[in-house]
N, C-alpha and C. Protein backbone atom coordinates (compact mmCIF):
# COMPACT_ATOMS: atom_id res chain seq x y z
N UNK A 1 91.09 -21.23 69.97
CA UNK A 1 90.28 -20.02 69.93
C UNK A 1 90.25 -19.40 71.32
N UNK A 2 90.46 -17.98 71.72
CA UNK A 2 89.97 -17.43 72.80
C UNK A 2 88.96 -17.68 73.46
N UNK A 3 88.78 -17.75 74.91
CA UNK A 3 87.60 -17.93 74.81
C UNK A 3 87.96 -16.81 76.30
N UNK A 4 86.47 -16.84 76.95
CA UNK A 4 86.36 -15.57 78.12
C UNK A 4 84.98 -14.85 77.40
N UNK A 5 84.29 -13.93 78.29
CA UNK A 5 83.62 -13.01 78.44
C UNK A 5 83.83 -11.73 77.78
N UNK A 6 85.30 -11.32 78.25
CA UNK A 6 86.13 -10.38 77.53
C UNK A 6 86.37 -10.11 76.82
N UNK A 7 87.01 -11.18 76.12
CA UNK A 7 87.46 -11.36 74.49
C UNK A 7 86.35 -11.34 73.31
N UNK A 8 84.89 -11.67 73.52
CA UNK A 8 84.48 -12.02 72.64
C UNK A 8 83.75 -10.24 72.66
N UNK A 9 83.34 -9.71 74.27
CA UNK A 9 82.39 -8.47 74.04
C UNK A 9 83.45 -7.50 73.82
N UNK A 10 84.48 -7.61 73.66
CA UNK A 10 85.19 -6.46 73.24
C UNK A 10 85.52 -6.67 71.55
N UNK A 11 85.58 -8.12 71.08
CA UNK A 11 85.57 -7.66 69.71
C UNK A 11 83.60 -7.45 69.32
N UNK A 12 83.19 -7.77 69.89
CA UNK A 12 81.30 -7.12 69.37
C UNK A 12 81.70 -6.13 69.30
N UNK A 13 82.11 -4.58 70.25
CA UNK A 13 82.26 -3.69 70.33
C UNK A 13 83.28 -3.08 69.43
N UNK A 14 84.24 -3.76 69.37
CA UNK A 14 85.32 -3.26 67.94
C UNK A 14 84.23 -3.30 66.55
N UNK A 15 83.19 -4.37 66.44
CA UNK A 15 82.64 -4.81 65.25
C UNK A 15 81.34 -3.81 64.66
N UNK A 16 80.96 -3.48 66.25
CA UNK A 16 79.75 -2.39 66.42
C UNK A 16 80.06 -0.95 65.96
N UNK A 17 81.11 -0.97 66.66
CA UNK A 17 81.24 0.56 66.31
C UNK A 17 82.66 1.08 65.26
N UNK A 18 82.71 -0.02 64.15
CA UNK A 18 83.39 -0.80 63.40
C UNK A 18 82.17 -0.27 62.00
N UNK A 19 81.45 -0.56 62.37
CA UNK A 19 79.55 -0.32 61.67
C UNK A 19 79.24 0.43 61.66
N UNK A 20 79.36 1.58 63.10
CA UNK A 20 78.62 2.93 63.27
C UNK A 20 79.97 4.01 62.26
N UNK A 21 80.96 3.68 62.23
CA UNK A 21 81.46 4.73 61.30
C UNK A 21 81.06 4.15 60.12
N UNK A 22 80.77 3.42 59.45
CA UNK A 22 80.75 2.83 57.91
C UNK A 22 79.56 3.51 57.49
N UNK A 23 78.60 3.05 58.03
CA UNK A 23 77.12 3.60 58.24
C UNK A 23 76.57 4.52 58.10
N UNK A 24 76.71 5.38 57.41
CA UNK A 24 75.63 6.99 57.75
C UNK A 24 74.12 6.61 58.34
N UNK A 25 73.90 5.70 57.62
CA UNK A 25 71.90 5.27 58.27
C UNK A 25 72.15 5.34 60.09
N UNK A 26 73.39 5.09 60.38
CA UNK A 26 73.03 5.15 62.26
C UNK A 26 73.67 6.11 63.14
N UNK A 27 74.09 6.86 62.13
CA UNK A 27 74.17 8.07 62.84
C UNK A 27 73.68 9.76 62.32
N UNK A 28 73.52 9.64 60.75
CA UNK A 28 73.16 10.71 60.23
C UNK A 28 72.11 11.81 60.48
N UNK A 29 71.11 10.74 60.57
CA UNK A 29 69.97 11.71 60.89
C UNK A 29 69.42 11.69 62.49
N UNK A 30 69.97 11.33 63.84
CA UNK A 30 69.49 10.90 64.57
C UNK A 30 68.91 11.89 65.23
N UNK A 31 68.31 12.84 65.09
CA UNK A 31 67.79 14.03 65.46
C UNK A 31 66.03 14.68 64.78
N UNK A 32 66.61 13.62 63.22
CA UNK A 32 65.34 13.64 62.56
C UNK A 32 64.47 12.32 62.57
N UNK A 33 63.06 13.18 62.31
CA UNK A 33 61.79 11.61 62.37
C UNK A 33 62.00 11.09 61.48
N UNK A 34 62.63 11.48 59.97
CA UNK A 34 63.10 10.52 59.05
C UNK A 34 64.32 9.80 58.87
N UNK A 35 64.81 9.80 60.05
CA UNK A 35 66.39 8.87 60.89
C UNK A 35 65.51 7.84 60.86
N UNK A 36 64.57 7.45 61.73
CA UNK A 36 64.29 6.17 62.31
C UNK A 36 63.09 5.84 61.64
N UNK A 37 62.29 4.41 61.58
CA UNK A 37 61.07 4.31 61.05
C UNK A 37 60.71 2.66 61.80
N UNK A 38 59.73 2.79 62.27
CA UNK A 38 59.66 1.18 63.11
C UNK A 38 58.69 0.02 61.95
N UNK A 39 59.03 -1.10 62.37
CA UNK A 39 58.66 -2.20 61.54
C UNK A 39 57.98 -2.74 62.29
N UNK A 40 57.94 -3.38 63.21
CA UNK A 40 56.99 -3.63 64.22
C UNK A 40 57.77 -4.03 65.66
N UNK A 41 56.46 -3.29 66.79
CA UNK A 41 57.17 -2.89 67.85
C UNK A 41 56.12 -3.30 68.89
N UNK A 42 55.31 -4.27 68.03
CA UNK A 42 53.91 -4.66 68.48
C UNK A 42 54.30 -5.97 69.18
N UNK A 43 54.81 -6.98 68.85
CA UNK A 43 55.36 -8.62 68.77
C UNK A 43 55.16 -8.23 70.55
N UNK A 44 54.66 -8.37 70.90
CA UNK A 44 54.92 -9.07 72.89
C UNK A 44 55.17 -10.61 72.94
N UNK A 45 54.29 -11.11 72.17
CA UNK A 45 54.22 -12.67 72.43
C UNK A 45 55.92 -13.41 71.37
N UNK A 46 56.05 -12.82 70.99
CA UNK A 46 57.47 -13.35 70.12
C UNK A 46 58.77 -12.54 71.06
N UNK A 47 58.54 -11.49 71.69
CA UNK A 47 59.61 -10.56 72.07
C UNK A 47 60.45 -10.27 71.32
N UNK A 48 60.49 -9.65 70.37
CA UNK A 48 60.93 -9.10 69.27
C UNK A 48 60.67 -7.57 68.69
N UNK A 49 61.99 -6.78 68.41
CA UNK A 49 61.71 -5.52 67.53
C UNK A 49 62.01 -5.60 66.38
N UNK A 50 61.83 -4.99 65.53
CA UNK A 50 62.32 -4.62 64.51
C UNK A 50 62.16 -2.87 64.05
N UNK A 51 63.25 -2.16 63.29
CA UNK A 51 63.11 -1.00 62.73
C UNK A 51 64.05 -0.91 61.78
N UNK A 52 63.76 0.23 60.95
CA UNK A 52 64.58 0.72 59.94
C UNK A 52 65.80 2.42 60.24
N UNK A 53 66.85 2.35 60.61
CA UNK A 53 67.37 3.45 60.30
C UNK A 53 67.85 4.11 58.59
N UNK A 54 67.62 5.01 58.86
CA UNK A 54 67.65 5.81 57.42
C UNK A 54 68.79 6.91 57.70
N UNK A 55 69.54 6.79 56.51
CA UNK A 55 70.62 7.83 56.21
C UNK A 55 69.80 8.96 55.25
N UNK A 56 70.67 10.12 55.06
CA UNK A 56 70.71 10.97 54.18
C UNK A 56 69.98 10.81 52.69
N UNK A 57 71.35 9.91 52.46
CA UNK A 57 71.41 9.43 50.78
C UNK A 57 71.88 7.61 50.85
N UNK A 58 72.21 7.21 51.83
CA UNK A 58 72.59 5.59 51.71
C UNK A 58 71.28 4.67 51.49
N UNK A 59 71.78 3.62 51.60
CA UNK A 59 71.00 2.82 51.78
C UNK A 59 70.02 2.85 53.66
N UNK A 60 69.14 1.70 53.68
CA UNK A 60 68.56 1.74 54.91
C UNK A 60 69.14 0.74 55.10
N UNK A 61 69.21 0.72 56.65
CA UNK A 61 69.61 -0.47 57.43
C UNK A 61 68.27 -0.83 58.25
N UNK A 62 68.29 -2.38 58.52
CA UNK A 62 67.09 -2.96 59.26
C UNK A 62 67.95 -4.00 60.56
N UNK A 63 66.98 -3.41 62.00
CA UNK A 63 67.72 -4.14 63.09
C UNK A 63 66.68 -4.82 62.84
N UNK A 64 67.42 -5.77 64.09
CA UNK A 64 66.14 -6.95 64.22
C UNK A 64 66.54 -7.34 65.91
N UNK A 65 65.67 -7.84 66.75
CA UNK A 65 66.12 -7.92 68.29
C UNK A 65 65.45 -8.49 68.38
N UNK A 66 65.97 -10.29 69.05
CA UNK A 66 65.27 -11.26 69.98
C UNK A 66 65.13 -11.24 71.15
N UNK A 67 64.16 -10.82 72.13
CA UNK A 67 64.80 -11.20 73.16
C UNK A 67 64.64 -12.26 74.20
N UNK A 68 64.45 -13.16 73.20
CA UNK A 68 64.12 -14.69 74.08
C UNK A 68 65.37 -15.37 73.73
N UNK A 69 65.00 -16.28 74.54
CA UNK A 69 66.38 -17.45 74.50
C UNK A 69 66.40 -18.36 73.48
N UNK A 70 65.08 -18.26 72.61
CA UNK A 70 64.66 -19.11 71.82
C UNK A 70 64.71 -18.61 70.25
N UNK A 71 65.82 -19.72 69.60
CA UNK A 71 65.80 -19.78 68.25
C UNK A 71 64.61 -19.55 67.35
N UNK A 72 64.17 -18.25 66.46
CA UNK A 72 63.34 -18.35 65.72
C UNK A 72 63.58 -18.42 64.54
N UNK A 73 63.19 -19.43 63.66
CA UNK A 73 63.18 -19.52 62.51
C UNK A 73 62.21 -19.08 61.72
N UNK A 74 62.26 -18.76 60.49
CA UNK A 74 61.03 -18.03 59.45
C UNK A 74 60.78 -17.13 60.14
N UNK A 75 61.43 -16.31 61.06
CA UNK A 75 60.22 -14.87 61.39
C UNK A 75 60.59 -13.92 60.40
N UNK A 76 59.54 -13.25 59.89
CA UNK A 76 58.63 -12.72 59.14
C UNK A 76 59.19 -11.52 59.41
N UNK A 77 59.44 -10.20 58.32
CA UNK A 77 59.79 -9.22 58.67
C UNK A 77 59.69 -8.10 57.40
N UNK A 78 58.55 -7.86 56.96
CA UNK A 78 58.11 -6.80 56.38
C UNK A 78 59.62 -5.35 55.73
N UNK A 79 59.06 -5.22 54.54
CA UNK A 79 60.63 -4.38 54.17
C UNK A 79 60.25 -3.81 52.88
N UNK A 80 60.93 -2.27 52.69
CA UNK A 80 60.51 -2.01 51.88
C UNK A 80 61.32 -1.98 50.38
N UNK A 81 62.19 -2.32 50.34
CA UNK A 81 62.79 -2.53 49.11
C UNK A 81 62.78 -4.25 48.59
N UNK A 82 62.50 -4.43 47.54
CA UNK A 82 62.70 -5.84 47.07
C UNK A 82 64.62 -6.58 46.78
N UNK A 83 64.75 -7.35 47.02
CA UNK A 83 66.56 -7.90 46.55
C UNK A 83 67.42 -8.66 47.91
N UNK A 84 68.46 -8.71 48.11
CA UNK A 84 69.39 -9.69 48.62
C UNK A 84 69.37 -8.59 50.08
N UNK A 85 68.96 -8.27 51.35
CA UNK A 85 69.50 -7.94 52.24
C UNK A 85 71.02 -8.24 52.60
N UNK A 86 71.75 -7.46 52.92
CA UNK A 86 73.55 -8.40 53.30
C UNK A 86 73.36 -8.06 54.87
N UNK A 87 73.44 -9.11 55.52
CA UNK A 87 73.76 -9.32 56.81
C UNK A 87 75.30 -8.89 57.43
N UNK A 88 75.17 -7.64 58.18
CA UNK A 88 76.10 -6.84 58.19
C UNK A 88 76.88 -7.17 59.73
N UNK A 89 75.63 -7.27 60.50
CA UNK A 89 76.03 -7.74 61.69
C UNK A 89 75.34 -8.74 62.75
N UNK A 90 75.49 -9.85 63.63
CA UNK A 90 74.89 -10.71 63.84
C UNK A 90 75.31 -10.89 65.65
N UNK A 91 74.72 -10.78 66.53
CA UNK A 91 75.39 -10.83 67.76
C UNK A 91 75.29 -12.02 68.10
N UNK A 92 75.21 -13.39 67.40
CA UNK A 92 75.15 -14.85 67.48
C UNK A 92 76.53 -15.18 66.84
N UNK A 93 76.81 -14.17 66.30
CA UNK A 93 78.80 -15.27 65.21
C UNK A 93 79.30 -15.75 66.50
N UNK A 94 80.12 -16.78 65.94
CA UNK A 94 80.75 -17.78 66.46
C UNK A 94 81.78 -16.42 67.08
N UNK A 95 82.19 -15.48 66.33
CA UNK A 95 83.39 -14.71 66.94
C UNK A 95 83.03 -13.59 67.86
N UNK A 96 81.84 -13.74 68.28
CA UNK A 96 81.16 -13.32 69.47
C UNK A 96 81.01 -13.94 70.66
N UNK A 97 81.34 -15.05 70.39
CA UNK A 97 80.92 -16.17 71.02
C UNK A 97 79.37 -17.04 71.02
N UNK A 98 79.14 -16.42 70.10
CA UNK A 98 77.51 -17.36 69.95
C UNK A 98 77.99 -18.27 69.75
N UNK A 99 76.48 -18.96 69.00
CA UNK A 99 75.94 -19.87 68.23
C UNK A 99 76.18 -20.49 67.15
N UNK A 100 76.25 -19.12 66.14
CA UNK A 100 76.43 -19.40 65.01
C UNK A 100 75.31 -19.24 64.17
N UNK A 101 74.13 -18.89 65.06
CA UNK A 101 72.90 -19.12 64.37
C UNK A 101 72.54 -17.57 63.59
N UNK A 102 72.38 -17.92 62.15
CA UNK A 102 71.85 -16.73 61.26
C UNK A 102 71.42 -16.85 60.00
N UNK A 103 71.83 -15.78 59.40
CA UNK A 103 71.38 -16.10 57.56
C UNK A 103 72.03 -15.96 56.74
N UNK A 104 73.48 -16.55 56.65
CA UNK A 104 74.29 -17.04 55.98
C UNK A 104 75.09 -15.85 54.89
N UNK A 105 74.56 -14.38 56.06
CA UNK A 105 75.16 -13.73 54.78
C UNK A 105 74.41 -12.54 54.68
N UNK A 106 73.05 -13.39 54.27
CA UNK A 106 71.94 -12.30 53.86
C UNK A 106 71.05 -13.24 53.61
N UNK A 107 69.69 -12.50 52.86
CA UNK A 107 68.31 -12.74 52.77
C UNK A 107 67.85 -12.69 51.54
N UNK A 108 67.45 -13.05 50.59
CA UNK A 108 66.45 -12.41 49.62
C UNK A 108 65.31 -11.96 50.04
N UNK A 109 64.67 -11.09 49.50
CA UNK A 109 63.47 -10.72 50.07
C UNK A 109 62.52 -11.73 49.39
N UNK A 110 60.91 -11.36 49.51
CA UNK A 110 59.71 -12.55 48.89
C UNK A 110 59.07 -11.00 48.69
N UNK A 111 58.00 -11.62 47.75
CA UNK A 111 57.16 -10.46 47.34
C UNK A 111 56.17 -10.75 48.02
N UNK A 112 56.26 -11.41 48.97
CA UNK A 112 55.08 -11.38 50.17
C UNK A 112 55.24 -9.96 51.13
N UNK A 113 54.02 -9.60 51.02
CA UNK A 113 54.16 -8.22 51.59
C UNK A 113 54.32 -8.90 53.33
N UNK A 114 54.58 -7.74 54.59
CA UNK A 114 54.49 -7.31 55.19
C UNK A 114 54.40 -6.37 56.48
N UNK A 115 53.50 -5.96 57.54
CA UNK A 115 54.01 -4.72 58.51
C UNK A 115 53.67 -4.01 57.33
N UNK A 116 52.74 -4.09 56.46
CA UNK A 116 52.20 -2.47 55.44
C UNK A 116 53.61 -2.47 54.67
N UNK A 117 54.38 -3.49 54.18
CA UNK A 117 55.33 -3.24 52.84
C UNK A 117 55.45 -4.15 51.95
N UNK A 118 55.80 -3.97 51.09
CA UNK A 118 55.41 -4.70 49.88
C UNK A 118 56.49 -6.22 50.04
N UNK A 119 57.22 -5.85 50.65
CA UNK A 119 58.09 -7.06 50.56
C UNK A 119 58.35 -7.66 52.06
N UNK A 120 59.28 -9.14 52.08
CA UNK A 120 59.13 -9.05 53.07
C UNK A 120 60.44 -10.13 53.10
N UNK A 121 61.39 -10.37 54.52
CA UNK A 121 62.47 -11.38 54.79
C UNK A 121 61.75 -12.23 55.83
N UNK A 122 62.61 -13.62 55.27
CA UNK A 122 62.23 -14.66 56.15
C UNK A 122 63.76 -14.76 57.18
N UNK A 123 63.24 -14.69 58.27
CA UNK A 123 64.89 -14.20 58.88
C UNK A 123 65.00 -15.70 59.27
N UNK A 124 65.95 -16.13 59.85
CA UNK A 124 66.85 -16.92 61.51
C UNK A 124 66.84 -16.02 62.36
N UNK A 125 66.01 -15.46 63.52
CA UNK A 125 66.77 -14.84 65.02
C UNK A 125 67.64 -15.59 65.92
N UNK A 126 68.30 -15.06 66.04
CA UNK A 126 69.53 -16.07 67.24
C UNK A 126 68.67 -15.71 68.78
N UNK A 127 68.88 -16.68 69.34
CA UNK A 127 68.50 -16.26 70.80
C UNK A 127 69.04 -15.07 71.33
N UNK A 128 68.26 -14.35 71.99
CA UNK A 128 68.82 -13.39 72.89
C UNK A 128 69.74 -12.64 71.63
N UNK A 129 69.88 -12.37 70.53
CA UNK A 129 70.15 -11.70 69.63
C UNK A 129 70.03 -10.42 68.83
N UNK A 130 70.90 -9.76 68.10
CA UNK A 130 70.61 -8.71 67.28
C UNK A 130 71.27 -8.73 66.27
N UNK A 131 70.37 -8.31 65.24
CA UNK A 131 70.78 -8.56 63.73
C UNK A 131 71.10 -7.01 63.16
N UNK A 132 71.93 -6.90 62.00
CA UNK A 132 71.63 -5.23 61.24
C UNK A 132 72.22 -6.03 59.88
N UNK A 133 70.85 -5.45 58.69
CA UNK A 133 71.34 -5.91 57.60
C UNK A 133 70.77 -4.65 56.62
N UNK A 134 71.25 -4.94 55.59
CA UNK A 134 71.27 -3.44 54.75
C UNK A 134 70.88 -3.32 53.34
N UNK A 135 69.62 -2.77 53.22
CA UNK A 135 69.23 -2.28 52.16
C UNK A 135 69.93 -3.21 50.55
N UNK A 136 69.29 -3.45 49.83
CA UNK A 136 70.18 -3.75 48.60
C UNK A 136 70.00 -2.61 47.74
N UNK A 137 70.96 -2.94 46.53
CA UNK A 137 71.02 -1.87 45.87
C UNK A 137 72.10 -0.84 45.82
N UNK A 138 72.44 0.36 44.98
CA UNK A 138 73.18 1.64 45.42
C UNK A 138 72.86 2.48 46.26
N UNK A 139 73.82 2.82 46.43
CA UNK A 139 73.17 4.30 47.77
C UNK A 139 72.23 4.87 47.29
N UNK A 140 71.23 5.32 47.72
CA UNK A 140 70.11 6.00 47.18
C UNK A 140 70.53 7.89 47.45
């Protein structure tokens, strides 16, 4: 396997913006207040964001950002559609050079509400990580 500094942040960046054309939710509306919508932006003591970008007519996409060094498991992340999140992108893959540490894919949601939504994912954060996973369902 490659290994280096180089190799791994230049394929993130092939993978990222690999995403931003696929995507309408991250680039469509970025001008409008109904582009973006935050999930919680409160967390100090976890160091953690979360938000929702919104397309047009697609689905929503949900980031997620660690920024500790420290593996969190079960964090909690409020959402508003119920079904399978698909884990679209993970800055922990092994072909990043992480860890490896994530959610295998995707999420089901729980009908545990929360952050004010009816549903909610039990994530993996990778250290020092960022997640983008996407809406289930058809394009809306």
């Amino acid at each position: 396997m490659p290994s280096g500094f180089s190799f791994y942040f230049q394929a993130w960046l092939a993978d990222l913006n690999r995403l931003y054309r696929a995507e309408p939710a991250l680039f469509q509306r970025d001008s409008e207040p109904d582009g973006f919508e935050w999930i919680d932006c409160t967390d100090a003591a976890g160091s953690t964001v979360s938000f929702l970008r919104c397309g047009r007519e697609g689905r929503r996409l949900l980031c997620v950002a660690n920024f500790t060094p420290m593996l969190q498991q079960h964090y909690r992340v409020g959402v508003p559609t119920a079904g399978r999140w698909t884990e679209l992108l993970n800055s922990d893959a092994v072909a990043y050079g992480g860890g490896g540490h994530g959610n295998l894919g995707g999420v089901e949601s729980t009908g545990e509400g929360a952050h004010g939504r009816p549903a909610s994912l039990d994530l993996v954060l990778p250290p020092l990580g960022f997640l983008v996973l996407r809406e289930p369902g058809p394009a809306r």
